[in-house]
PDB file of N, CA and C in Angstrom:
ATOM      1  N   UNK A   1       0.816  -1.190   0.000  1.00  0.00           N
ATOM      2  CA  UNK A   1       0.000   0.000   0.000  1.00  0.00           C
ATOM      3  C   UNK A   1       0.864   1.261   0.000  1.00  0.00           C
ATOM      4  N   UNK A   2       2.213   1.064   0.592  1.00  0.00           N
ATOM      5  CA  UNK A   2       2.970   2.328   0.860  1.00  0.00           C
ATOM      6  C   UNK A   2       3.758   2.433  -0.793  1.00  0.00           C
ATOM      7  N   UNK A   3       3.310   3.627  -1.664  1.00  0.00           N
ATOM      8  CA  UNK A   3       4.268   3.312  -2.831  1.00  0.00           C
ATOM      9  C   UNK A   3       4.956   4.383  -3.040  1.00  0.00           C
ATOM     10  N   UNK A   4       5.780   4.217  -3.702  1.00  0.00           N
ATOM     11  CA  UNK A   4       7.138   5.416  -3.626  1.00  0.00           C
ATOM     12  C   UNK A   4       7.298   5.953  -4.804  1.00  0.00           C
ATOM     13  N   UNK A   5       7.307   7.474  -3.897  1.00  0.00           N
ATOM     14  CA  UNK A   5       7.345   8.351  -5.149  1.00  0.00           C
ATOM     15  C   UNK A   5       8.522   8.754  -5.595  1.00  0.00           C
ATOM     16  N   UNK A   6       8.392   9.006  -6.622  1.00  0.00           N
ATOM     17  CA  UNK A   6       9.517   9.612  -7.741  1.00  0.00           C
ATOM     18  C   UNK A   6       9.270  10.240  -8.893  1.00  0.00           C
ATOM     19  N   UNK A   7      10.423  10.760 -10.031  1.00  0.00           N
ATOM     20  CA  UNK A   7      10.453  11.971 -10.126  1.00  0.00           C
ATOM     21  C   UNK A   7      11.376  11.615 -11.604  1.00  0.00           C
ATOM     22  N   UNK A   8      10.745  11.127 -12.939  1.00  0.00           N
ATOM     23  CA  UNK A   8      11.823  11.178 -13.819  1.00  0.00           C
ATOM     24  C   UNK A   8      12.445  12.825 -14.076  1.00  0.00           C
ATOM     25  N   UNK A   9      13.736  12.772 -14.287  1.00  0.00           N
ATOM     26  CA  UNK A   9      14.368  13.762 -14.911  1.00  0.00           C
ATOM     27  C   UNK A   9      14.972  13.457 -15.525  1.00  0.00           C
ATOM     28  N   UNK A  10      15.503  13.472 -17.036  1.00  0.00           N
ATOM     29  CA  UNK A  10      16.321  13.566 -17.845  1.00  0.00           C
ATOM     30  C   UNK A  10      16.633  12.035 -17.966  1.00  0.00           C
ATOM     31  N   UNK A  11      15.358  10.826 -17.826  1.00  0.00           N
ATOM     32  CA  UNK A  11      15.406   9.909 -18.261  1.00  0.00           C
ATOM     33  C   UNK A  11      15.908   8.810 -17.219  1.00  0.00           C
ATOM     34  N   UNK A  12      16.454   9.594 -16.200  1.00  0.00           N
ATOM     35  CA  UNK A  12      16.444   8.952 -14.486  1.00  0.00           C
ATOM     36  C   UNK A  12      15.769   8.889 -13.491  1.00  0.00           C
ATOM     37  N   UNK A  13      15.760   8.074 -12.613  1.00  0.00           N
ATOM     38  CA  UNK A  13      14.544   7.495 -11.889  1.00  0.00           C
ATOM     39  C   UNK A  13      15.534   8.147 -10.404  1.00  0.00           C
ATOM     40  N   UNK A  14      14.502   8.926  -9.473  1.00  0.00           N
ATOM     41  CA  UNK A  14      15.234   9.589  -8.292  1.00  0.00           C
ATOM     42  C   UNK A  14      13.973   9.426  -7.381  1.00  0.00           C
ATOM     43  N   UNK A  15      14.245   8.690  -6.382  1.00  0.00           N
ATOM     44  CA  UNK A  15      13.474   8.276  -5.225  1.00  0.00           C
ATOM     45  C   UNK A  15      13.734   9.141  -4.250  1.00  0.00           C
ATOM     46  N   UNK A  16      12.773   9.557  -3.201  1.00  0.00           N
ATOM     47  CA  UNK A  16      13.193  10.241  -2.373  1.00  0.00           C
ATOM     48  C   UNK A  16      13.978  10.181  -1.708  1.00  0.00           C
ATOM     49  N   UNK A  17      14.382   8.768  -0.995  1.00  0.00           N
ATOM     50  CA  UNK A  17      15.424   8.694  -0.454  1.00  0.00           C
ATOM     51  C   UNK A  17      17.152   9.255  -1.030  1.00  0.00           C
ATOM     52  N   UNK A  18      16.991   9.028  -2.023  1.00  0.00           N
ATOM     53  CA  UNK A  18      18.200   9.716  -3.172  1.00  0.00           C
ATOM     54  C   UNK A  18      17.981  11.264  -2.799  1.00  0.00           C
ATOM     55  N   UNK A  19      16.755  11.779  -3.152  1.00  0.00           N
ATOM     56  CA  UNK A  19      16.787  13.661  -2.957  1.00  0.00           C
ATOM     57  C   UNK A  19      16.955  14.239  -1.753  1.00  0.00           C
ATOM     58  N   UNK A  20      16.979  13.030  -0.786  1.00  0.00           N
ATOM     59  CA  UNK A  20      17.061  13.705   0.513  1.00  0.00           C
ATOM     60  C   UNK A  20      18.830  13.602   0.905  1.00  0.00           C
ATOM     61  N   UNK A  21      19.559  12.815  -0.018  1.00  0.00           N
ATOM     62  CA  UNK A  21      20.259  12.899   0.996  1.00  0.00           C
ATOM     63  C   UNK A  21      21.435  13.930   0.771  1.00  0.00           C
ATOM     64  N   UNK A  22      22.097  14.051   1.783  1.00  0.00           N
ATOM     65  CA  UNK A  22      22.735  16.000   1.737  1.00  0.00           C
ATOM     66  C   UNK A  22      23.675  15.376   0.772  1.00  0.00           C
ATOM     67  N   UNK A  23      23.703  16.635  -0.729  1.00  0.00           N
ATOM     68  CA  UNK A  23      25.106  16.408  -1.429  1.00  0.00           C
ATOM     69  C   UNK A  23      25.714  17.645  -1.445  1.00  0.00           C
ATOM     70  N   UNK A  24      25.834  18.301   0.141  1.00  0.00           N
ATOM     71  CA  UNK A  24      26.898  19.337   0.628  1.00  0.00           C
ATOM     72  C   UNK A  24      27.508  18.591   1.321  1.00  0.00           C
ATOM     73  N   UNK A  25      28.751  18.787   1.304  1.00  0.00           N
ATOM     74  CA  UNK A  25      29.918  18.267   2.425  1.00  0.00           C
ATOM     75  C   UNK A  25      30.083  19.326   3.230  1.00  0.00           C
ATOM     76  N   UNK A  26      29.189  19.125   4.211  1.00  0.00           N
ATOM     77  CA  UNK A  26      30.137  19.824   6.104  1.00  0.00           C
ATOM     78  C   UNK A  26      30.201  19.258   6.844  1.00  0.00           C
ATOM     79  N   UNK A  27      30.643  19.808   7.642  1.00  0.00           N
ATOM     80  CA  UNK A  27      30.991  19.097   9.179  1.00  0.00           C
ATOM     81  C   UNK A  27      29.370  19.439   9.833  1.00  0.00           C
ATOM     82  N   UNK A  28      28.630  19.883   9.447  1.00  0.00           N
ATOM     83  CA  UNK A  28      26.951  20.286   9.989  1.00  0.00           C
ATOM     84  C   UNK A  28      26.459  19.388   9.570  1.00  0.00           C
ATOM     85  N   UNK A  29      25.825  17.946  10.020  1.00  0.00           N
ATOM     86  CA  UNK A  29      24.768  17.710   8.733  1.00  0.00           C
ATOM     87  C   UNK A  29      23.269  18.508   7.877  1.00  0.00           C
ATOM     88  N   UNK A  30      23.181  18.202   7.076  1.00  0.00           N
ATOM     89  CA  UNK A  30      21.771  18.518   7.027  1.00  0.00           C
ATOM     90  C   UNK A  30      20.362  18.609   7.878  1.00  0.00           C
ATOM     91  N   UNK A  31      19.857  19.557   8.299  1.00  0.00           N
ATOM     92  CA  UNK A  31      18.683  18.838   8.978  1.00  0.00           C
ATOM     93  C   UNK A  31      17.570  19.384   8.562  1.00  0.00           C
ATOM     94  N   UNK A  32      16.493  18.583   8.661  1.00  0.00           N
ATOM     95  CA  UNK A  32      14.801  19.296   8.200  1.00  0.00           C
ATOM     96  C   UNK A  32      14.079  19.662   9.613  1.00  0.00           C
ATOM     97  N   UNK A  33      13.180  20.456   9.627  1.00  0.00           N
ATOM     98  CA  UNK A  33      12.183  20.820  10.195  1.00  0.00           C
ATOM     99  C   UNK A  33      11.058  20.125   9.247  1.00  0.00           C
ATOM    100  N   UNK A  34      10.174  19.548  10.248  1.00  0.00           N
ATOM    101  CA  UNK A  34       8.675  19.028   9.422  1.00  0.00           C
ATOM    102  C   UNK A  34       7.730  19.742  10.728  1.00  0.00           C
ATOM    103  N   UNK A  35       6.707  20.350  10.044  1.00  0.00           N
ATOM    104  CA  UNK A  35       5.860  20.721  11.294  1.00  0.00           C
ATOM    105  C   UNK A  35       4.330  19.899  10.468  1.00  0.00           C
ATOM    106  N   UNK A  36       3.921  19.446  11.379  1.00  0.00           N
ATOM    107  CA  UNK A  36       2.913  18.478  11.217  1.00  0.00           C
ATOM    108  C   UNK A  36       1.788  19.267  12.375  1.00  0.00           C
ATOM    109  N   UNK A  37       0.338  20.104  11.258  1.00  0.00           N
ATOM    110  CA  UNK A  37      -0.324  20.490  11.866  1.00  0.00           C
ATOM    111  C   UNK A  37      -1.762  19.876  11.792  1.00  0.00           C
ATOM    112  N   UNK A  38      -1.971  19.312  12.953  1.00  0.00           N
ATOM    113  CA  UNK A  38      -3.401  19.023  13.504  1.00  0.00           C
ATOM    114  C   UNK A  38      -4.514  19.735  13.034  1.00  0.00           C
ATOM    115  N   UNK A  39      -5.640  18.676  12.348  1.00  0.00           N
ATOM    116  CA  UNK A  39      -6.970  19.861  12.235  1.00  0.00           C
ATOM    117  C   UNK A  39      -7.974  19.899  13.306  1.00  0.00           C
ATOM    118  N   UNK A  40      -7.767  20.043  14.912  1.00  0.00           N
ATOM    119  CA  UNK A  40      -8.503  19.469  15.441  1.00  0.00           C
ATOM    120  C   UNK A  40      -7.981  21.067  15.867  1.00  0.00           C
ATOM    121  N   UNK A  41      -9.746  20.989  17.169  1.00  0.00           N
ATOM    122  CA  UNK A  41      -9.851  22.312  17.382  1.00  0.00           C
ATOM    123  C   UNK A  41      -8.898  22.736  17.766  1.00  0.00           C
ATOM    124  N   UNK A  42      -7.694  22.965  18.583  1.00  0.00           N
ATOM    125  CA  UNK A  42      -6.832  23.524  19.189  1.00  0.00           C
ATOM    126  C   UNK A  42      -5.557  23.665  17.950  1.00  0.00           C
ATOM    127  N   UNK A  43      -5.786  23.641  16.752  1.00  0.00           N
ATOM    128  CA  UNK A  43      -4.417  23.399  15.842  1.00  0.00           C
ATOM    129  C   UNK A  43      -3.520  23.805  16.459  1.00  0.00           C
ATOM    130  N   UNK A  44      -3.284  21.916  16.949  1.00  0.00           N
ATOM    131  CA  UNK A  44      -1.519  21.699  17.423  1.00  0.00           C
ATOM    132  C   UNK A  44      -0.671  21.566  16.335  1.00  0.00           C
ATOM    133  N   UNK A  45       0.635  21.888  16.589  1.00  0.00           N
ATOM    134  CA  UNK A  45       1.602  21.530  15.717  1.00  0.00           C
ATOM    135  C   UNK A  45       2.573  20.698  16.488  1.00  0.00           C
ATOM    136  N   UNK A  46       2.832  20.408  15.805  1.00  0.00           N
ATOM    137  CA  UNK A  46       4.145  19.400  16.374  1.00  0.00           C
ATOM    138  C   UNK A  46       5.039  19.251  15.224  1.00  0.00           C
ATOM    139  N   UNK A  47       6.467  19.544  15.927  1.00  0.00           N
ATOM    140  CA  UNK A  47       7.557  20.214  15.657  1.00  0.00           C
ATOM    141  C   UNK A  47       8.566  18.742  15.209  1.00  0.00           C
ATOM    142  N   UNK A  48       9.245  18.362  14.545  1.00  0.00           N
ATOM    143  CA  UNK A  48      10.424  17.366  14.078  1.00  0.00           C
ATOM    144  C   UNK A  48      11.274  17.477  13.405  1.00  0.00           C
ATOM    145  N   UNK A  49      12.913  17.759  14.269  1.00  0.00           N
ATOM    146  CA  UNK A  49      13.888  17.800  13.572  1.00  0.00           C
ATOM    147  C   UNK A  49      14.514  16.576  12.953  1.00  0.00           C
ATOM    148  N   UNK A  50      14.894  16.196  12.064  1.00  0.00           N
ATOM    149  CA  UNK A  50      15.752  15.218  11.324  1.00  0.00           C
ATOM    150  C   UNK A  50      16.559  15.172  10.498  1.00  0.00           C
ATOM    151  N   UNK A  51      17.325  14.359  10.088  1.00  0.00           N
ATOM    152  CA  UNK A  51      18.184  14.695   9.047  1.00  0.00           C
ATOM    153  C   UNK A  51      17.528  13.602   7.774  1.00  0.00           C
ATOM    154  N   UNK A  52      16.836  13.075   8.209  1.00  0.00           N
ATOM    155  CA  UNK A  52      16.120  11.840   6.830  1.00  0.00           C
ATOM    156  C   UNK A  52      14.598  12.324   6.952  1.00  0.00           C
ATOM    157  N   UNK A  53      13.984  12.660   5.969  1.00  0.00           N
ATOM    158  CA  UNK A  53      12.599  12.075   5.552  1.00  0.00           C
ATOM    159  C   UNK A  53      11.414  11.401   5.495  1.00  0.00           C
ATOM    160  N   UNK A  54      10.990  10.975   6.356  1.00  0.00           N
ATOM    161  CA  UNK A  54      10.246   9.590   6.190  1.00  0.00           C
ATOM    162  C   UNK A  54       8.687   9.531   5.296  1.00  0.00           C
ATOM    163  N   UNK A  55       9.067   9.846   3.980  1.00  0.00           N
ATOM    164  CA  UNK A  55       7.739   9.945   2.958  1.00  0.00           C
ATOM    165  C   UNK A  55       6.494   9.307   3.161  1.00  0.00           C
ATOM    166  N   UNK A  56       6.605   7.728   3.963  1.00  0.00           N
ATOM    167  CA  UNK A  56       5.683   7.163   4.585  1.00  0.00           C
ATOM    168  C   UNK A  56       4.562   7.854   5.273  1.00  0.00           C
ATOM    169  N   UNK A  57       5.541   8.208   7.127  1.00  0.00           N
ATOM    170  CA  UNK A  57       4.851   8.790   7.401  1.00  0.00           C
ATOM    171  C   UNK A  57       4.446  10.466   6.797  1.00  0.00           C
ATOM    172  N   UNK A  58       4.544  11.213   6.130  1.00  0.00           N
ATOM    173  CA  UNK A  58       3.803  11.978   5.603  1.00  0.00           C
ATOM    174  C   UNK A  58       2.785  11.279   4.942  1.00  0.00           C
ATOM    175  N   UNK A  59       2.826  11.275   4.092  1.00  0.00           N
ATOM    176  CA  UNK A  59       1.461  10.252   3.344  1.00  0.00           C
ATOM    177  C   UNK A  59       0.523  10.034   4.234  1.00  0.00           C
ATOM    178  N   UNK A  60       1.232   9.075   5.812  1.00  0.00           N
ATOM    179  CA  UNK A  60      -0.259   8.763   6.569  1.00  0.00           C
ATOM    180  C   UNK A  60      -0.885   9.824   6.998  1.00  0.00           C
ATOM    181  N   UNK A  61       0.387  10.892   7.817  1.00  0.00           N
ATOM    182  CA  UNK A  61      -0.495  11.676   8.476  1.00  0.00           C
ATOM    183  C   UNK A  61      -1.190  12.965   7.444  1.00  0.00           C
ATOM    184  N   UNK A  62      -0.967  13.200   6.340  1.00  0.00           N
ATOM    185  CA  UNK A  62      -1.775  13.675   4.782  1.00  0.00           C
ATOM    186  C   UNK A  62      -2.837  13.334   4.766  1.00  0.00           C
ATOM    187  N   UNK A  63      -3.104  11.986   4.928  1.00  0.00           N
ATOM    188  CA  UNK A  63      -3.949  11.003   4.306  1.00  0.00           C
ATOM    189  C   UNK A  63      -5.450  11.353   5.907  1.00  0.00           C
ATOM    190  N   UNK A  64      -4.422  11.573   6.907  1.00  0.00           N
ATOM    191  CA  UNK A  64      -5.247  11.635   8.554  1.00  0.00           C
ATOM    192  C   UNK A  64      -5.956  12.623   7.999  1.00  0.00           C
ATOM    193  N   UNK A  65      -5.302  13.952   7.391  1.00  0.00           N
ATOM    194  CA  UNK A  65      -5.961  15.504   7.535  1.00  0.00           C
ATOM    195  C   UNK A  65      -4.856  15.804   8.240  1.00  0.00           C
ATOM    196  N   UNK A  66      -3.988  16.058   8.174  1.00  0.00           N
ATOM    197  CA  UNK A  66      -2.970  17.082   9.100  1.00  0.00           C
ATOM    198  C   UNK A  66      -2.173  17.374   7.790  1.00  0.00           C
ATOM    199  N   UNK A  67      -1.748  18.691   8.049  1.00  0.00           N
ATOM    200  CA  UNK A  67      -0.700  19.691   7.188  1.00  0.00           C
ATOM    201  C   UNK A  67       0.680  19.508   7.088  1.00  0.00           C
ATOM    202  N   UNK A  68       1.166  19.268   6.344  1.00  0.00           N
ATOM    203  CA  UNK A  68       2.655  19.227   6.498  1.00  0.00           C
ATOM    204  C   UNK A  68       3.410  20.148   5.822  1.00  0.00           C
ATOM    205  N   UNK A  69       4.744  20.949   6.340  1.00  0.00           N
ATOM    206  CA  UNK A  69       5.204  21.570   5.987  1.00  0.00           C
ATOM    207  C   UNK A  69       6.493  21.315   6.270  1.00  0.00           C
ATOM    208  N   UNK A  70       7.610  21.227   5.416  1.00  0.00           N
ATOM    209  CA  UNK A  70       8.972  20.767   5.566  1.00  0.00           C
ATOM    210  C   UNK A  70       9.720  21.808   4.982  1.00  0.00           C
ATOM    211  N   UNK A  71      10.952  22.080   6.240  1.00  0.00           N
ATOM    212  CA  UNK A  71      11.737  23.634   5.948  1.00  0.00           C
ATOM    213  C   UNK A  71      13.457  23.095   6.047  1.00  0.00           C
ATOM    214  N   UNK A  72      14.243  23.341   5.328  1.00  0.00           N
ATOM    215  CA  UNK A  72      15.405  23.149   6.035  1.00  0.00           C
ATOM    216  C   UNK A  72      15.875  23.489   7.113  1.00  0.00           C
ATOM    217  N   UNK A  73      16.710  23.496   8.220  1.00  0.00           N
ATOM    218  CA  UNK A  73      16.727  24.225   8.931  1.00  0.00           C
ATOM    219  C   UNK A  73      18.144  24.830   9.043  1.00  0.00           C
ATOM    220  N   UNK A  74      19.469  24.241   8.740  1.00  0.00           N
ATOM    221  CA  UNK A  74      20.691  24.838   8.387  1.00  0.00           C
ATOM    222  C   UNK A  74      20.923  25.441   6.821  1.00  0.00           C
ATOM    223  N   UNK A  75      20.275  26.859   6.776  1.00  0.00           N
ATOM    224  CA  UNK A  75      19.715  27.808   5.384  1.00  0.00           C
ATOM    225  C   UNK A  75      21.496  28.183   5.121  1.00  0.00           C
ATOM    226  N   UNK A  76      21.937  28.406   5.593  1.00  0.00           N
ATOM    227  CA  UNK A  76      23.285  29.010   5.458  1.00  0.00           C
ATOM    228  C   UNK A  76      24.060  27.716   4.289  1.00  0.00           C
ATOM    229  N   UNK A  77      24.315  26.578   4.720  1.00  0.00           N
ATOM    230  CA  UNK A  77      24.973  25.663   4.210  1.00  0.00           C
ATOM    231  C   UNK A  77      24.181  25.648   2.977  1.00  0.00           C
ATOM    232  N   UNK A  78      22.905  25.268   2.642  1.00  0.00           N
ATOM    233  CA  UNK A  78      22.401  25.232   1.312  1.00  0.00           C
ATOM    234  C   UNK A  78      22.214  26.691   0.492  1.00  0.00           C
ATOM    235  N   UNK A  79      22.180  27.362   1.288  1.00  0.00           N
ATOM    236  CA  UNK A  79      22.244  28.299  -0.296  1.00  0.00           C
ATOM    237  C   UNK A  79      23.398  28.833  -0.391  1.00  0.00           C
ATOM    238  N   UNK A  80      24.446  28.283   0.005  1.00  0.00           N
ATOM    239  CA  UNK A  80      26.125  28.637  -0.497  1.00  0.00           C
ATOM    240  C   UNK A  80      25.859  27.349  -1.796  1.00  0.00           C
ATOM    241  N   UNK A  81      25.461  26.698  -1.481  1.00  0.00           N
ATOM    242  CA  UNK A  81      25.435  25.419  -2.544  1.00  0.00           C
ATOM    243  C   UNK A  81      24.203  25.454  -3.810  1.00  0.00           C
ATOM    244  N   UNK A  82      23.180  26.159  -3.362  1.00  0.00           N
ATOM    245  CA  UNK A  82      22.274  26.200  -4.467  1.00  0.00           C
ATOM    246  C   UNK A  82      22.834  28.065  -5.607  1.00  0.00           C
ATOM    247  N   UNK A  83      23.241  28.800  -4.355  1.00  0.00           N
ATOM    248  CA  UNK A  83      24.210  29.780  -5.112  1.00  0.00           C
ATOM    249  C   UNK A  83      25.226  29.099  -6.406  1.00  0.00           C
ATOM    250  N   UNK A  84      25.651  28.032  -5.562  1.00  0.00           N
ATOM    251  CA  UNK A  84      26.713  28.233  -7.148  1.00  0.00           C
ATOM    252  C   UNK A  84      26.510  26.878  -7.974  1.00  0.00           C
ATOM    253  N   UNK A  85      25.236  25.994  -7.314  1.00  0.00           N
ATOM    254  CA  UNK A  85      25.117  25.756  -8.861  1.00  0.00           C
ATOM    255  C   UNK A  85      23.746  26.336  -9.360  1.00  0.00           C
ATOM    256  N   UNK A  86      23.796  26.847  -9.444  1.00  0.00           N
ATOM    257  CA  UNK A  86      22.393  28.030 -10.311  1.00  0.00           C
ATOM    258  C   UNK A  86      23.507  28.975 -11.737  1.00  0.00           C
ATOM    259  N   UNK A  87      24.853  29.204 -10.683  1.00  0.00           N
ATOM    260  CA  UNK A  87      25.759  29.534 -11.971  1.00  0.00           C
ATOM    261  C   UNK A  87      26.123  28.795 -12.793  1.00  0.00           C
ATOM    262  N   UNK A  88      25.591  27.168 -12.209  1.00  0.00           N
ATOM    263  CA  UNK A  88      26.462  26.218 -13.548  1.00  0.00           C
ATOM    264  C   UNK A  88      25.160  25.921 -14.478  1.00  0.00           C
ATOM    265  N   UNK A  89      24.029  26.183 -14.183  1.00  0.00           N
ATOM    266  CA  UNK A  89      22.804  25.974 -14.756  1.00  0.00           C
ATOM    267  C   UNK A  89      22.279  26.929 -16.135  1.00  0.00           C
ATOM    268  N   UNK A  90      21.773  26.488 -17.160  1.00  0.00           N
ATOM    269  CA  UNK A  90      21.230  26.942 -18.336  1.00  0.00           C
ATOM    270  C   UNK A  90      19.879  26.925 -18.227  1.00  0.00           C
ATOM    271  N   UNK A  91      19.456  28.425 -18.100  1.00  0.00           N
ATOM    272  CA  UNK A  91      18.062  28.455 -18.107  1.00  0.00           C
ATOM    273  C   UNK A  91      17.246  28.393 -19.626  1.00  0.00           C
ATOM    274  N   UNK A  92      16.514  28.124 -19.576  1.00  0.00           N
ATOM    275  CA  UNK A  92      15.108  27.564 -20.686  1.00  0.00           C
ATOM    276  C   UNK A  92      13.959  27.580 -20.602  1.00  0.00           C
ATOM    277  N   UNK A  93      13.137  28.613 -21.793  1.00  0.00           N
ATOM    278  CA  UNK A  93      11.969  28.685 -21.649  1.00  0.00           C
ATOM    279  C   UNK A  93      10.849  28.082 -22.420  1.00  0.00           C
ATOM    280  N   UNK A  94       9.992  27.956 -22.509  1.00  0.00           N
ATOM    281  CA  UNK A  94       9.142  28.176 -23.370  1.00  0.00           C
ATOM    282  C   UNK A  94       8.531  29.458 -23.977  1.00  0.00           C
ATOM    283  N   UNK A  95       8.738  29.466 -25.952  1.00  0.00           N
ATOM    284  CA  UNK A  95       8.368  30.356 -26.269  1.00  0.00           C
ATOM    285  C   UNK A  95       6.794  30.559 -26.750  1.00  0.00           C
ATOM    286  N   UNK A  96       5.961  29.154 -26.888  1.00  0.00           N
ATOM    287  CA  UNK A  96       5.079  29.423 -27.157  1.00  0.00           C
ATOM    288  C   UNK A  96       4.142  27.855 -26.814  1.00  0.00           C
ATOM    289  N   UNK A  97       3.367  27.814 -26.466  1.00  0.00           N
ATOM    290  CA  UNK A  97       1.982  26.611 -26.223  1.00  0.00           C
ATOM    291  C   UNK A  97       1.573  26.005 -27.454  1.00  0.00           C
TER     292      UNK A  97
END
């Protein structure tokens, strides 16, 4: 029942477990914030730091009615890294439908 998502690009198959995992080298690891909000009267949130993903449970608690929202939480380390490859990147548009 649990099926896994993914994401062709450029004719490759990338599972989440692959997108999650940090391809910055520091001595910091990576970590996420997931805040998982309750629709029940008092909208609780509840707060989870990690450094892995668990796509599963999102799905269930999605599937409950609760909100999910996933933030990085060490911003400094990734956008030194999404900074420079955005310079190695070729942008492309569409000119017409």
């Amino acid at each position: 029942m649990n099926k896994k998502f993914s994401e062709k690009t450029h004719n490759k198959q990338f599972t989440p477990e692959i997108l999650m995992q940090p391809t910055v080298s520091s001595d910091n690891p990576i970590l996420f914030q997931i805040f998982f909000l309750s629709p029940d009267q008092n909208q609780s949130v509840e707060i989870v730091e990690t450094d892995i993903i668990d796509f599963g449970e999102i799905t269930q608690r999605v599937k409950s009615g609760e909100s999910v929202f996933i933030k990085n939480k060490n911003q400094q380390t990734l956008e030194s890294y999404y900074k420079n490859k955005e310079e190695n990147q070729n942008f492309w548009y569409f000119t017409h439908c």
